[in-house]
Protein backbone atom coordinates (compact mmCIF):
# COMPACT_ATOMS: atom_id res chain seq x y z
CA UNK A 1 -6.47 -19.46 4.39
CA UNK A 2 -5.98 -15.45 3.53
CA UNK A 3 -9.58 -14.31 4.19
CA UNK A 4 -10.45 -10.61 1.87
CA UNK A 5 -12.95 -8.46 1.96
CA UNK A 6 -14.48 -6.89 -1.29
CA UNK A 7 -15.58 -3.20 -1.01
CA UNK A 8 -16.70 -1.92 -4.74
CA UNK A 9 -19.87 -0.06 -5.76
CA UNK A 10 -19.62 -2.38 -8.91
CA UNK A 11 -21.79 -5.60 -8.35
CA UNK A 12 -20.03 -7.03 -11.63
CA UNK A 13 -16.72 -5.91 -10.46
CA UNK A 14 -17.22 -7.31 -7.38
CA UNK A 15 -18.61 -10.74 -8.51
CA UNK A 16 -15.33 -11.18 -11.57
CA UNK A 17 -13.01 -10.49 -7.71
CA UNK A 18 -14.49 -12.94 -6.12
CA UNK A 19 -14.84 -15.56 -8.74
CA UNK A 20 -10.99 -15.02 -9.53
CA UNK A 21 -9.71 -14.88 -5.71
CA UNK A 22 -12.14 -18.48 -4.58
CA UNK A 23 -10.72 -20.59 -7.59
CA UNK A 24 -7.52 -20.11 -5.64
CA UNK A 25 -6.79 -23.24 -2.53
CA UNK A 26 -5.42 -20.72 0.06
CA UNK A 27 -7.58 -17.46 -0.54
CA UNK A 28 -11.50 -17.76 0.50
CA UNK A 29 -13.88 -14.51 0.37
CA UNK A 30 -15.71 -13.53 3.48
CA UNK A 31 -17.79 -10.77 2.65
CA UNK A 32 -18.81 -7.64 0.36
CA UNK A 33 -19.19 -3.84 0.97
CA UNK A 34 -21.20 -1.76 -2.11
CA UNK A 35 -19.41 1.57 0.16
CA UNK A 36 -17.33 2.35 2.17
CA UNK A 37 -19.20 2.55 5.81
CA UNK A 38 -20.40 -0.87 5.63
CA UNK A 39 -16.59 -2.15 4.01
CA UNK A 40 -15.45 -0.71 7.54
CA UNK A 41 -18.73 -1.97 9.64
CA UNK A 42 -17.62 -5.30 7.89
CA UNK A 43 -13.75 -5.45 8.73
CA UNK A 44 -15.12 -4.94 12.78
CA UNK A 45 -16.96 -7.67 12.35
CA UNK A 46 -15.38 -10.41 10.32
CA UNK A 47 -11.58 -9.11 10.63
CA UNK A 48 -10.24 -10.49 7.33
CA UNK A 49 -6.91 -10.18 6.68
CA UNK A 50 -7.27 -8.39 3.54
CA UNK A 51 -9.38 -5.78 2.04
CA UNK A 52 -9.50 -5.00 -1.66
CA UNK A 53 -10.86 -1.44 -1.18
CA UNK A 54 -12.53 0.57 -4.44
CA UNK A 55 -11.51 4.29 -3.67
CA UNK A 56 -14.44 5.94 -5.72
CA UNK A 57 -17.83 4.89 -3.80
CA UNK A 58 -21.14 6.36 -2.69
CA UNK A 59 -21.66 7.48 1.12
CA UNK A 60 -18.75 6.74 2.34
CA UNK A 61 -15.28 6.98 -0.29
CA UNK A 62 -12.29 4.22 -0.06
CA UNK A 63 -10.06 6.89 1.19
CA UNK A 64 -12.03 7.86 4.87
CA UNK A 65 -13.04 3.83 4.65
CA UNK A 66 -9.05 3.21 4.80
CA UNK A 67 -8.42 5.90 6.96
CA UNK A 68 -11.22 4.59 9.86
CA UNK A 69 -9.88 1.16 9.33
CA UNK A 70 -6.27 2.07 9.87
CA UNK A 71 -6.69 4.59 13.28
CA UNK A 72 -8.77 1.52 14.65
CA UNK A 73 -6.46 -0.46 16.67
CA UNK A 74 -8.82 -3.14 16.78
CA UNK A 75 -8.06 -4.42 13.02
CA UNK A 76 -4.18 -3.26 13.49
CA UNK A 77 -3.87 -6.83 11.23
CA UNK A 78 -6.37 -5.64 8.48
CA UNK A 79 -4.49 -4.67 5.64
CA UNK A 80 -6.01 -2.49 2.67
CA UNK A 81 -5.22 -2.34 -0.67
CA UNK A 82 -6.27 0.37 -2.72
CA UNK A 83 -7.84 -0.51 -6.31
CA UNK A 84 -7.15 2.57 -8.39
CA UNK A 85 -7.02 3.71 -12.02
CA UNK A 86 -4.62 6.00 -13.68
CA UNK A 87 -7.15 8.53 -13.04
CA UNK A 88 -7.02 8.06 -9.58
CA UNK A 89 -3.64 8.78 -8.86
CA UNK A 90 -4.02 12.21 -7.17
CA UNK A 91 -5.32 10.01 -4.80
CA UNK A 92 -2.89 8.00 -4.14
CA UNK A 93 -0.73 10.29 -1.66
CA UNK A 94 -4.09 10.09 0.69
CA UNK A 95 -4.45 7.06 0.52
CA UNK A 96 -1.09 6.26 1.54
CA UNK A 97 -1.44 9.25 4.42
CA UNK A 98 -4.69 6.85 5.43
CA UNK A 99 -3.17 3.30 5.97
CA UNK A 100 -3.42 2.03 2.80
CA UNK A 101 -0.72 -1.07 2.40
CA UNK A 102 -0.71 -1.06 -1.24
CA UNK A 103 -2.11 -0.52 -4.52
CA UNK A 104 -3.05 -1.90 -7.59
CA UNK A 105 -4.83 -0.56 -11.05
CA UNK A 106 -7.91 -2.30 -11.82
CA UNK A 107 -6.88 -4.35 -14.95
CA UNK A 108 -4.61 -5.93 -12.99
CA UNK A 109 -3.84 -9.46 -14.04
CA UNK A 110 -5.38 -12.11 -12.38
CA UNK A 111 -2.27 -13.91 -11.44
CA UNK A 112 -0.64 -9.95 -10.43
CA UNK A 113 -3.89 -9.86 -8.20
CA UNK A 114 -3.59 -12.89 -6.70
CA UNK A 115 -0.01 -12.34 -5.38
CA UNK A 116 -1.11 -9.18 -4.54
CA UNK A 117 -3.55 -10.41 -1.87
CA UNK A 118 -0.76 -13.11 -0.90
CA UNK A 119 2.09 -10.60 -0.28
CA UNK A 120 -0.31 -8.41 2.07
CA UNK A 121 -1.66 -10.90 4.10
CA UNK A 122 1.79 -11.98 4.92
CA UNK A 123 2.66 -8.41 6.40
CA UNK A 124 4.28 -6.77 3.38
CA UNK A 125 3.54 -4.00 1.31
CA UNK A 126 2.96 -3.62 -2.39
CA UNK A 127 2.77 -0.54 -4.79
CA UNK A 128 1.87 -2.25 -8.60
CA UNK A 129 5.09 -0.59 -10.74
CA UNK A 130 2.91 1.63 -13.25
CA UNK A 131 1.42 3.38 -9.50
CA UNK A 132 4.85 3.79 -8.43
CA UNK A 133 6.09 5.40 -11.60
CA UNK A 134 2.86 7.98 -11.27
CA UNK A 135 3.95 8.05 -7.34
CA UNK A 136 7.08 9.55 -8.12
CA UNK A 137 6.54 11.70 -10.77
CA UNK A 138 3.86 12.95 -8.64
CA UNK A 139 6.02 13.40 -5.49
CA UNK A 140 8.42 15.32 -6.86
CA UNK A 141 6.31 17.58 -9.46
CA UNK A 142 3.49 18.09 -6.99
CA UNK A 143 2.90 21.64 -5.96
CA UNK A 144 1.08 21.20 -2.42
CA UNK A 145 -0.74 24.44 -2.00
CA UNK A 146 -4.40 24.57 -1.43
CA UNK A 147 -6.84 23.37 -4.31
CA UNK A 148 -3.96 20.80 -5.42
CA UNK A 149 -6.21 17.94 -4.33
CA UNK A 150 -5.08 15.92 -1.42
CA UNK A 151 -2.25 16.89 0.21
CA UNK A 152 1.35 15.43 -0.38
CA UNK A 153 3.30 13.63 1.49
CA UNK A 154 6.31 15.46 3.39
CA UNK A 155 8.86 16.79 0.84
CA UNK A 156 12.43 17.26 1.34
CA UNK A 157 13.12 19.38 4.32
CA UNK A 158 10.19 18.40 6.30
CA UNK A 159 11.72 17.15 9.88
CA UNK A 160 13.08 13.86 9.58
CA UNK A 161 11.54 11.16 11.51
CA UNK A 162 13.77 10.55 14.59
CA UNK A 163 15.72 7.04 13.26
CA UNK A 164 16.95 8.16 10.42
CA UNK A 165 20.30 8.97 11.04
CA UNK A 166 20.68 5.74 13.12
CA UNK A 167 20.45 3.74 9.75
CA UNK A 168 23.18 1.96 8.67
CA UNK A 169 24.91 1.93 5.11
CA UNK A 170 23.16 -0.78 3.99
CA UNK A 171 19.77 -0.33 5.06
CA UNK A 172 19.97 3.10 3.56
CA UNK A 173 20.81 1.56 0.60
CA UNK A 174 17.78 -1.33 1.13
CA UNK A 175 15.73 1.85 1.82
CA UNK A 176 16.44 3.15 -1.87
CA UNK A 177 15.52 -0.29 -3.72
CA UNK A 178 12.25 -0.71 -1.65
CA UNK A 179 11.69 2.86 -3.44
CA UNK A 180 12.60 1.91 -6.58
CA UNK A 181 9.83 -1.24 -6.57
CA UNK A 182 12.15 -4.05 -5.72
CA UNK A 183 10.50 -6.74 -3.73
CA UNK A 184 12.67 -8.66 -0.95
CA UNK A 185 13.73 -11.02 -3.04
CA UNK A 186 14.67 -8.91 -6.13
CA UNK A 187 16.61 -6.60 -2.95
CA UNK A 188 18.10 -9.50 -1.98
CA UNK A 189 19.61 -10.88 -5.36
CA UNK A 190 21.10 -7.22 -6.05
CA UNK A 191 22.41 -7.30 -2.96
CA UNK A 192 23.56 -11.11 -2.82
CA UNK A 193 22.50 -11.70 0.35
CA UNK A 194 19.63 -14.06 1.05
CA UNK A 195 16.16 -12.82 1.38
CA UNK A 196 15.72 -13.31 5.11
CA UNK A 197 18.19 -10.86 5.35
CA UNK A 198 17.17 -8.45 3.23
CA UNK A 199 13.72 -8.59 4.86
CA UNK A 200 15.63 -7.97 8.25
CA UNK A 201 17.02 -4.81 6.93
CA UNK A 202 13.58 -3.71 5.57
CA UNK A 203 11.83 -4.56 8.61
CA UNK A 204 14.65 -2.60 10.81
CA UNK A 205 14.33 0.27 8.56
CA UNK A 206 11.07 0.34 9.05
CA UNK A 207 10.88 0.40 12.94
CA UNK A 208 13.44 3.19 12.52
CA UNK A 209 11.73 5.25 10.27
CA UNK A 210 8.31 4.09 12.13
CA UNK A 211 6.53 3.47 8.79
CA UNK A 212 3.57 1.55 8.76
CA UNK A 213 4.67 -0.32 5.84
CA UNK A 214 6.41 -0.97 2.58
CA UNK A 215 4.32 1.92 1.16
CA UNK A 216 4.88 4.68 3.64
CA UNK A 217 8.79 3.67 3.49
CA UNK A 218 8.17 4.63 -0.34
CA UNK A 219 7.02 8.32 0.61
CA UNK A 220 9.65 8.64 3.65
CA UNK A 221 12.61 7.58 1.02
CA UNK A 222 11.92 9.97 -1.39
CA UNK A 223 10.74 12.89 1.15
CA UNK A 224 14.23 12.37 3.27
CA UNK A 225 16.29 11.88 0.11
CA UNK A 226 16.81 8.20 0.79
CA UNK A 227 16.24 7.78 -2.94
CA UNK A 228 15.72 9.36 -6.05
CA UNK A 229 13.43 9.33 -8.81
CA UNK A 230 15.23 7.85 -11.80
CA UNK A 231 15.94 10.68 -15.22
């Protein structure tokens, strides 16, 4: 059973999540945060494997909510995925600098949502495709002086983390279609390979490039040129 959290200022919103999530057999709800200091009071105390986590709410926002979560080694297993809108995407590169192991846009469908909170819980990563296309337009357009909202990401020519030239051909080239929004499976029927191994090569990539997760693998391929946003 994937237990989630809900953490969303929105009663309604909040009640539609969990209605949607408990009709499924293998997903059960185990509590809900209205902000963000009781969302991370609430993931000490009931340590659910998933939190759906609002970024706009009173007190205490998503994004320092995500960030506590993530520096506490205590819920190193508590995931957190960002619900965002496309007005939220300036927030996206803080959230991902915070923990944050995925994201999806609130009109999500239910059955997206649902495999969402699935694909977390079993240790991957998710960015929904229209946040990835913002991600990278972002990434590479961004101008990160002061005022620019939260701060990007490393760009290219920021020191490379220490792994990176131990990676081989192939999980360079792994590296580039976890950046272009291809899930193991997808990676694994470009590749032709089966999809334990291309989750091997993700994973090893990973420990390499020390990345937290699918989504920080995102920023590292595209601020190490690893990958390139598509013309």
């Amino acid at each position: 059973m994937i237990r989630v959290l809900l953490a969303d200022d929105q009663a309604l919103l909040r009640a539609g999540f969990r209605m949607l999530l408990e009709a499924s057999a293998d997903i059960c709800v185990v509590g809900e945060a209205a902000n963000g200091g009781t969302a991370v009071a609430m993931a000490a105390e009931l340590r659910p494997d998933v939190v759906l986590m609002d970024l706009r709410m009173p007190e205490v926002d998503g994004l320092t909510a995500t960030k506590r979560i993530s520096a506490d080694s205590r819920l190193s297993k508590v995931r957190v995925v960002v619900l965002t809108t496309f007005d939220d995407d300036e927030h996206v590169f803080g959230a991902l600098r915070a923990g944050a192991s995925g994201f999806l846009v609130k009109d999500v469908e239910p059955e997206e949502l649902l495999q969402a909170v699935r694909v977390v819980a079993r240790g991957d990563a998710l960015l929904a495709p229209s946040v990835t296309r913002s991600l990278i337009a972002a990434f590479t357009a961004r101008d990160p002086g002061p005022g620019n909202g939260p701060a990007a990401p490393p760009r290219a020519g920021a020191a490379p983390p220490p792994g990176l030239a131990s990676l081989t051909d192939r999980e360079r080239e792994v590296v580039a279609l976890v950046a272009a929004g291809l899930s193991n499976d997808e990676i694994a029927a470009r590749l032709v390979v089966s999809p334990l191994t291309a989750k091997t090569h993700v994973s090893r990539a990973m420990v390499k490039l020390a990345a937290r997760d699918r989504a920080q693998l995102v920023v590292l391929a595209y601020a190490h040129g690893l990958a390139a946003p598509s013309s």
